[in-house]
N, C-alpha and C. Protein backbone atom coordinates (compact mmCIF):
# COMPACT_ATOMS: atom_id res chain seq x y z
N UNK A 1 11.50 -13.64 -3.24
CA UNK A 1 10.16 -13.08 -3.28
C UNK A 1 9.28 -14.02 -4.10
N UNK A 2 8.32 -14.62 -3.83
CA UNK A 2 7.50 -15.75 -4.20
C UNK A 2 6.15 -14.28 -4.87
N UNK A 3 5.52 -15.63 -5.78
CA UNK A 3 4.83 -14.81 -6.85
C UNK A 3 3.25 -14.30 -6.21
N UNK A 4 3.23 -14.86 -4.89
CA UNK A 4 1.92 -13.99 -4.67
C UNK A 4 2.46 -12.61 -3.83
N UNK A 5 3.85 -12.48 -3.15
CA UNK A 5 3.83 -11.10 -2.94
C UNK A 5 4.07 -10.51 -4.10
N UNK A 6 4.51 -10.59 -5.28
CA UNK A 6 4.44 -9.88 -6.89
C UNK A 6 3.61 -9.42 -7.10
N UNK A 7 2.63 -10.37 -6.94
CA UNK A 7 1.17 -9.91 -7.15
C UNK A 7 0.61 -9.20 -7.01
N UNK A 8 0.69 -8.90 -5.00
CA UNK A 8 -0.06 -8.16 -4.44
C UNK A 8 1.05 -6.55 -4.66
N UNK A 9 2.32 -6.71 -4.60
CA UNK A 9 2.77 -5.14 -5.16
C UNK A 9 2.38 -4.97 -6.76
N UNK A 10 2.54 -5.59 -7.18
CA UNK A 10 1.96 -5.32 -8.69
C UNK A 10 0.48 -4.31 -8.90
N UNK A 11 -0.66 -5.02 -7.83
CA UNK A 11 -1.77 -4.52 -7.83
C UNK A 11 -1.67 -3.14 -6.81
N UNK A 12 -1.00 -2.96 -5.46
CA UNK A 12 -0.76 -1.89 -5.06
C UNK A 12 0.02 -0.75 -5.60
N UNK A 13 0.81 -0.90 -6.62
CA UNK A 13 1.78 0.03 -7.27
C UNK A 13 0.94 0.51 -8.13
N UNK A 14 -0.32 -0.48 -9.46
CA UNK A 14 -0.99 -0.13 -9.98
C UNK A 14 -1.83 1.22 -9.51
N UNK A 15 -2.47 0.83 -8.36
CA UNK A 15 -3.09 1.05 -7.68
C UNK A 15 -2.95 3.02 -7.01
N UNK A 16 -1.64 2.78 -6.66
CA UNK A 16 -0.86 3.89 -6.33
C UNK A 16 -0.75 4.67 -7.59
N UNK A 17 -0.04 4.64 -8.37
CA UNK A 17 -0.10 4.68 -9.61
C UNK A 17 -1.00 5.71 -10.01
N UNK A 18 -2.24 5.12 -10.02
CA UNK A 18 -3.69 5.35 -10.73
C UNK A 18 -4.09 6.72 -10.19
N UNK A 19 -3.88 6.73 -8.46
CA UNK A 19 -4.68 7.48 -7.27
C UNK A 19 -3.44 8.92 -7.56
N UNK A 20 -2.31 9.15 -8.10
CA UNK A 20 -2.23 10.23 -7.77
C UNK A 20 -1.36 10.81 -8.84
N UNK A 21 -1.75 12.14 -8.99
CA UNK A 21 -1.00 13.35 -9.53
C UNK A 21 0.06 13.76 -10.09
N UNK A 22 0.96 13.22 -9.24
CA UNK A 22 2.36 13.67 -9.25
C UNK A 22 3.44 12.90 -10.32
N UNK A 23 4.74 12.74 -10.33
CA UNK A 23 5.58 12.26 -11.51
C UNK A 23 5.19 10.66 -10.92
N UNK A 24 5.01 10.13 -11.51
CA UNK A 24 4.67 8.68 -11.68
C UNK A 24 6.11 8.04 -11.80
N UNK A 25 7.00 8.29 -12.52
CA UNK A 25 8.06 8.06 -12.96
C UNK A 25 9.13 8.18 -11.81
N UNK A 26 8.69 9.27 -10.32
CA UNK A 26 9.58 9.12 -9.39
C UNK A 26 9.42 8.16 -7.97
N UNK A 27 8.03 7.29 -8.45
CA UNK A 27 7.51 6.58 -7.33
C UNK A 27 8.10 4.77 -7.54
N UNK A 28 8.55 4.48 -7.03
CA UNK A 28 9.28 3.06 -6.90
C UNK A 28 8.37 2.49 -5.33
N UNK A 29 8.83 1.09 -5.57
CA UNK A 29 8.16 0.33 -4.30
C UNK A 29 8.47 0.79 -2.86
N UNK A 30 9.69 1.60 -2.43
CA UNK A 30 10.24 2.02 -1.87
C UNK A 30 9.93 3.47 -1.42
N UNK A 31 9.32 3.64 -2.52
CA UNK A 31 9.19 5.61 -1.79
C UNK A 31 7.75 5.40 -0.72
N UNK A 32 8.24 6.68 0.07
CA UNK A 32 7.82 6.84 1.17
C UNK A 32 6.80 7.58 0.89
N UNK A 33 5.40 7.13 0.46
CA UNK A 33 4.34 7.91 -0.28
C UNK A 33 3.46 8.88 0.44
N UNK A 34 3.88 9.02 1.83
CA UNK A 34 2.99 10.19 2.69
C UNK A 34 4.20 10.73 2.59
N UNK A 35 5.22 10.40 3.07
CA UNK A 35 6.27 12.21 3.45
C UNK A 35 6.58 12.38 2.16
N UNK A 36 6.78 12.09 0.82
CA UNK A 36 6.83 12.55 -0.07
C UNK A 36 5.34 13.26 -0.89
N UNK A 37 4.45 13.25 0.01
CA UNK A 37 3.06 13.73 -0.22
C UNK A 37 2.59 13.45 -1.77
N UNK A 38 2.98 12.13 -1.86
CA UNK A 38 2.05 11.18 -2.81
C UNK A 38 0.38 10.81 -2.86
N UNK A 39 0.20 10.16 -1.44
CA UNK A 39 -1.06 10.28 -0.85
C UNK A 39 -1.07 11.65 0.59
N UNK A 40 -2.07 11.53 0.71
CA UNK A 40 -2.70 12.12 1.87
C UNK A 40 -3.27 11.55 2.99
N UNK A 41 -4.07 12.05 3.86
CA UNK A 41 -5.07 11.70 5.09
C UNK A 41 -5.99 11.43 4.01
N UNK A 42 -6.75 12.01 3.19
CA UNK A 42 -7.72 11.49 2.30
C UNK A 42 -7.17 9.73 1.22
N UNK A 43 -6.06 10.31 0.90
CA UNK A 43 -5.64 9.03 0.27
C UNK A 43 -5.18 7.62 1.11
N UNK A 44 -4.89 8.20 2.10
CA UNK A 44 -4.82 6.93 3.18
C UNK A 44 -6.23 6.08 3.55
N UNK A 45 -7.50 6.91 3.58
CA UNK A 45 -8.75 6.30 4.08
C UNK A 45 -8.78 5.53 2.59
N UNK A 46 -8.55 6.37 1.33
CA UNK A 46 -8.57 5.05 -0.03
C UNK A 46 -7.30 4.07 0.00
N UNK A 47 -6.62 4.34 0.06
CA UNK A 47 -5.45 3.00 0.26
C UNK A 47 -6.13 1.92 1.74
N UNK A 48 -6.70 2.29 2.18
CA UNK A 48 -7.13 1.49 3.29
C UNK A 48 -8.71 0.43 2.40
N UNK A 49 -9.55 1.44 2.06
CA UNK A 49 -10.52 0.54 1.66
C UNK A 49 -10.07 0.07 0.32
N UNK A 50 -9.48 0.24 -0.01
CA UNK A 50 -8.77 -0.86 -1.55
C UNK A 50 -7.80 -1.99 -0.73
N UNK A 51 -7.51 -1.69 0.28
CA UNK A 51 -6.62 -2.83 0.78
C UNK A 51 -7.55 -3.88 1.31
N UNK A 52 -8.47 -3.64 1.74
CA UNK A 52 -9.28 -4.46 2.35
C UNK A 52 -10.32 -5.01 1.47
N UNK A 53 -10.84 -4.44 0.37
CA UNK A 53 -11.71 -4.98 -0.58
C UNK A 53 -10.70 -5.56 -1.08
N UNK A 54 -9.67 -5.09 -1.58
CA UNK A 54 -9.24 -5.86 -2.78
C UNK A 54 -7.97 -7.78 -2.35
N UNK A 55 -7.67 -7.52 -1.06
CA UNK A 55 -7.11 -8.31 -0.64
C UNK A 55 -7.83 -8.95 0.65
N UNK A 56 -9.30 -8.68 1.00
CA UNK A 56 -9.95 -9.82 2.31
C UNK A 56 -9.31 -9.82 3.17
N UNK A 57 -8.43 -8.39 3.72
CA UNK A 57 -8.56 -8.75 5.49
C UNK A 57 -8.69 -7.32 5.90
N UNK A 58 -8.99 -7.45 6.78
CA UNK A 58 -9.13 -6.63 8.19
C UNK A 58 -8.35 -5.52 8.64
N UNK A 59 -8.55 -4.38 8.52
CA UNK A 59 -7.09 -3.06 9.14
C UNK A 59 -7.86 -2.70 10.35
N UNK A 60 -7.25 -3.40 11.55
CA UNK A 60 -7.65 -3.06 12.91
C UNK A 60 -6.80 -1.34 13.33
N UNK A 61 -7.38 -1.23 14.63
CA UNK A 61 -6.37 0.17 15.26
C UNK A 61 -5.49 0.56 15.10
N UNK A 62 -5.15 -1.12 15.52
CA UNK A 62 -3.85 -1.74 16.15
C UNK A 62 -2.92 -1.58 15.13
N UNK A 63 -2.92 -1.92 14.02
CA UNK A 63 -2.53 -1.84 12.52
C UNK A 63 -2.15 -0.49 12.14
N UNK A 64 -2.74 0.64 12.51
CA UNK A 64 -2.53 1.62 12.05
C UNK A 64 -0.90 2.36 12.37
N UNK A 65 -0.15 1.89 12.18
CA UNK A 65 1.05 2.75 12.49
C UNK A 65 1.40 2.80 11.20
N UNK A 66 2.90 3.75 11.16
CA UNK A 66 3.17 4.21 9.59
C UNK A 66 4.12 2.94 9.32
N UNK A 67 4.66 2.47 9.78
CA UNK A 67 5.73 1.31 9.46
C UNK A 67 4.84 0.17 8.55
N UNK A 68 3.81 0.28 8.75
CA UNK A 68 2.69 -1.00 7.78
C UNK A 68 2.37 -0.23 6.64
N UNK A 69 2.66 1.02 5.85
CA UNK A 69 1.64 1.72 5.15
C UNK A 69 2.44 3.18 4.26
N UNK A 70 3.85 2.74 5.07
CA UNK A 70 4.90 4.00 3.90
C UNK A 70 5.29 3.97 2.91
N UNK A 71 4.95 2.57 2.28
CA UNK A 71 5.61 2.80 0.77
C UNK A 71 4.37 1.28 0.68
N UNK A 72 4.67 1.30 -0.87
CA UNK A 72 3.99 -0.08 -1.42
C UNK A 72 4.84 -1.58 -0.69
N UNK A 73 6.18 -1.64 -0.82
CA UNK A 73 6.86 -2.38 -0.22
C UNK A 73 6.05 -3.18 1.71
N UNK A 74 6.65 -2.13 2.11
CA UNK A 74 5.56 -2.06 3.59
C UNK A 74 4.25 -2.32 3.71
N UNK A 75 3.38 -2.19 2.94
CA UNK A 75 2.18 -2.55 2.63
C UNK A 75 1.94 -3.78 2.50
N UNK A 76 2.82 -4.46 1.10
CA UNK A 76 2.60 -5.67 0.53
C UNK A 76 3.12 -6.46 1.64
N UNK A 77 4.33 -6.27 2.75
CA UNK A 77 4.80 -6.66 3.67
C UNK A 77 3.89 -7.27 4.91
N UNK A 78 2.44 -6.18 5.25
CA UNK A 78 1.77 -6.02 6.23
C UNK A 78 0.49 -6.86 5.93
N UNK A 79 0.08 -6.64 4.11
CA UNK A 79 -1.00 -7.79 3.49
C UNK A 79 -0.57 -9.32 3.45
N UNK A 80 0.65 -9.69 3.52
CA UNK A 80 1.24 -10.67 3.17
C UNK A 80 0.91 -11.70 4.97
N UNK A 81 1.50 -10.79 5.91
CA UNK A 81 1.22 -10.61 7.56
C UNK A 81 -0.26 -11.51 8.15
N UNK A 82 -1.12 -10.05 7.50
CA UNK A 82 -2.51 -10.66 8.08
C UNK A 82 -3.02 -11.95 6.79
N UNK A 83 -2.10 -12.06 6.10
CA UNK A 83 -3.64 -12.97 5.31
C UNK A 83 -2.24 -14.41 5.72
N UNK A 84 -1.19 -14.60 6.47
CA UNK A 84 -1.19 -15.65 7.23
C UNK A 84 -0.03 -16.41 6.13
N UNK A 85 0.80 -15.50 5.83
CA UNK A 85 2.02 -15.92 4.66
C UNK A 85 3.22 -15.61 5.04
């Protein structure tokens, strides 16, 4: 794992982190943050515009499936994708 995907989970975990409620302490890079109802349909439209402000690219349609967007892991996986790494 090279230090700019660190980075970018570092700032999404923060991130995650920050946005919700629940035991903080049971969320790892790995948890599955909608079926464990971490985020929401509301928290997904903010995990979307923090992904895109904060990392410069683009979440097309096409993009939208859950396999890009279930845990921080998958995420940093899918930012790593479009910005061409």
């Amino acid at each position: 794992m090279d230090t700019i995907e660190l980075s970018i989970k570092k700032k999404l975990r923060e991130y995650v982190l920050s946005e919700t409620l629940g035991d903080k302490k049971k969320i790892s890079d790995e948890t599955l943050i909608f079926r464990e109802g971490i985020f929401n349909s509301m928290g997904f439209v903010m995990i979307l515009t923090y992904i895109q402000e904060t990392f410069g690219i683009e979440v097309l349609d096409s993009d939208l499936v859950e396999e890009n967007f279930e845990s921080i892991n998958a995420i940093a996986e899918f930012i790593n994708k479009k910005q061409g790494k």
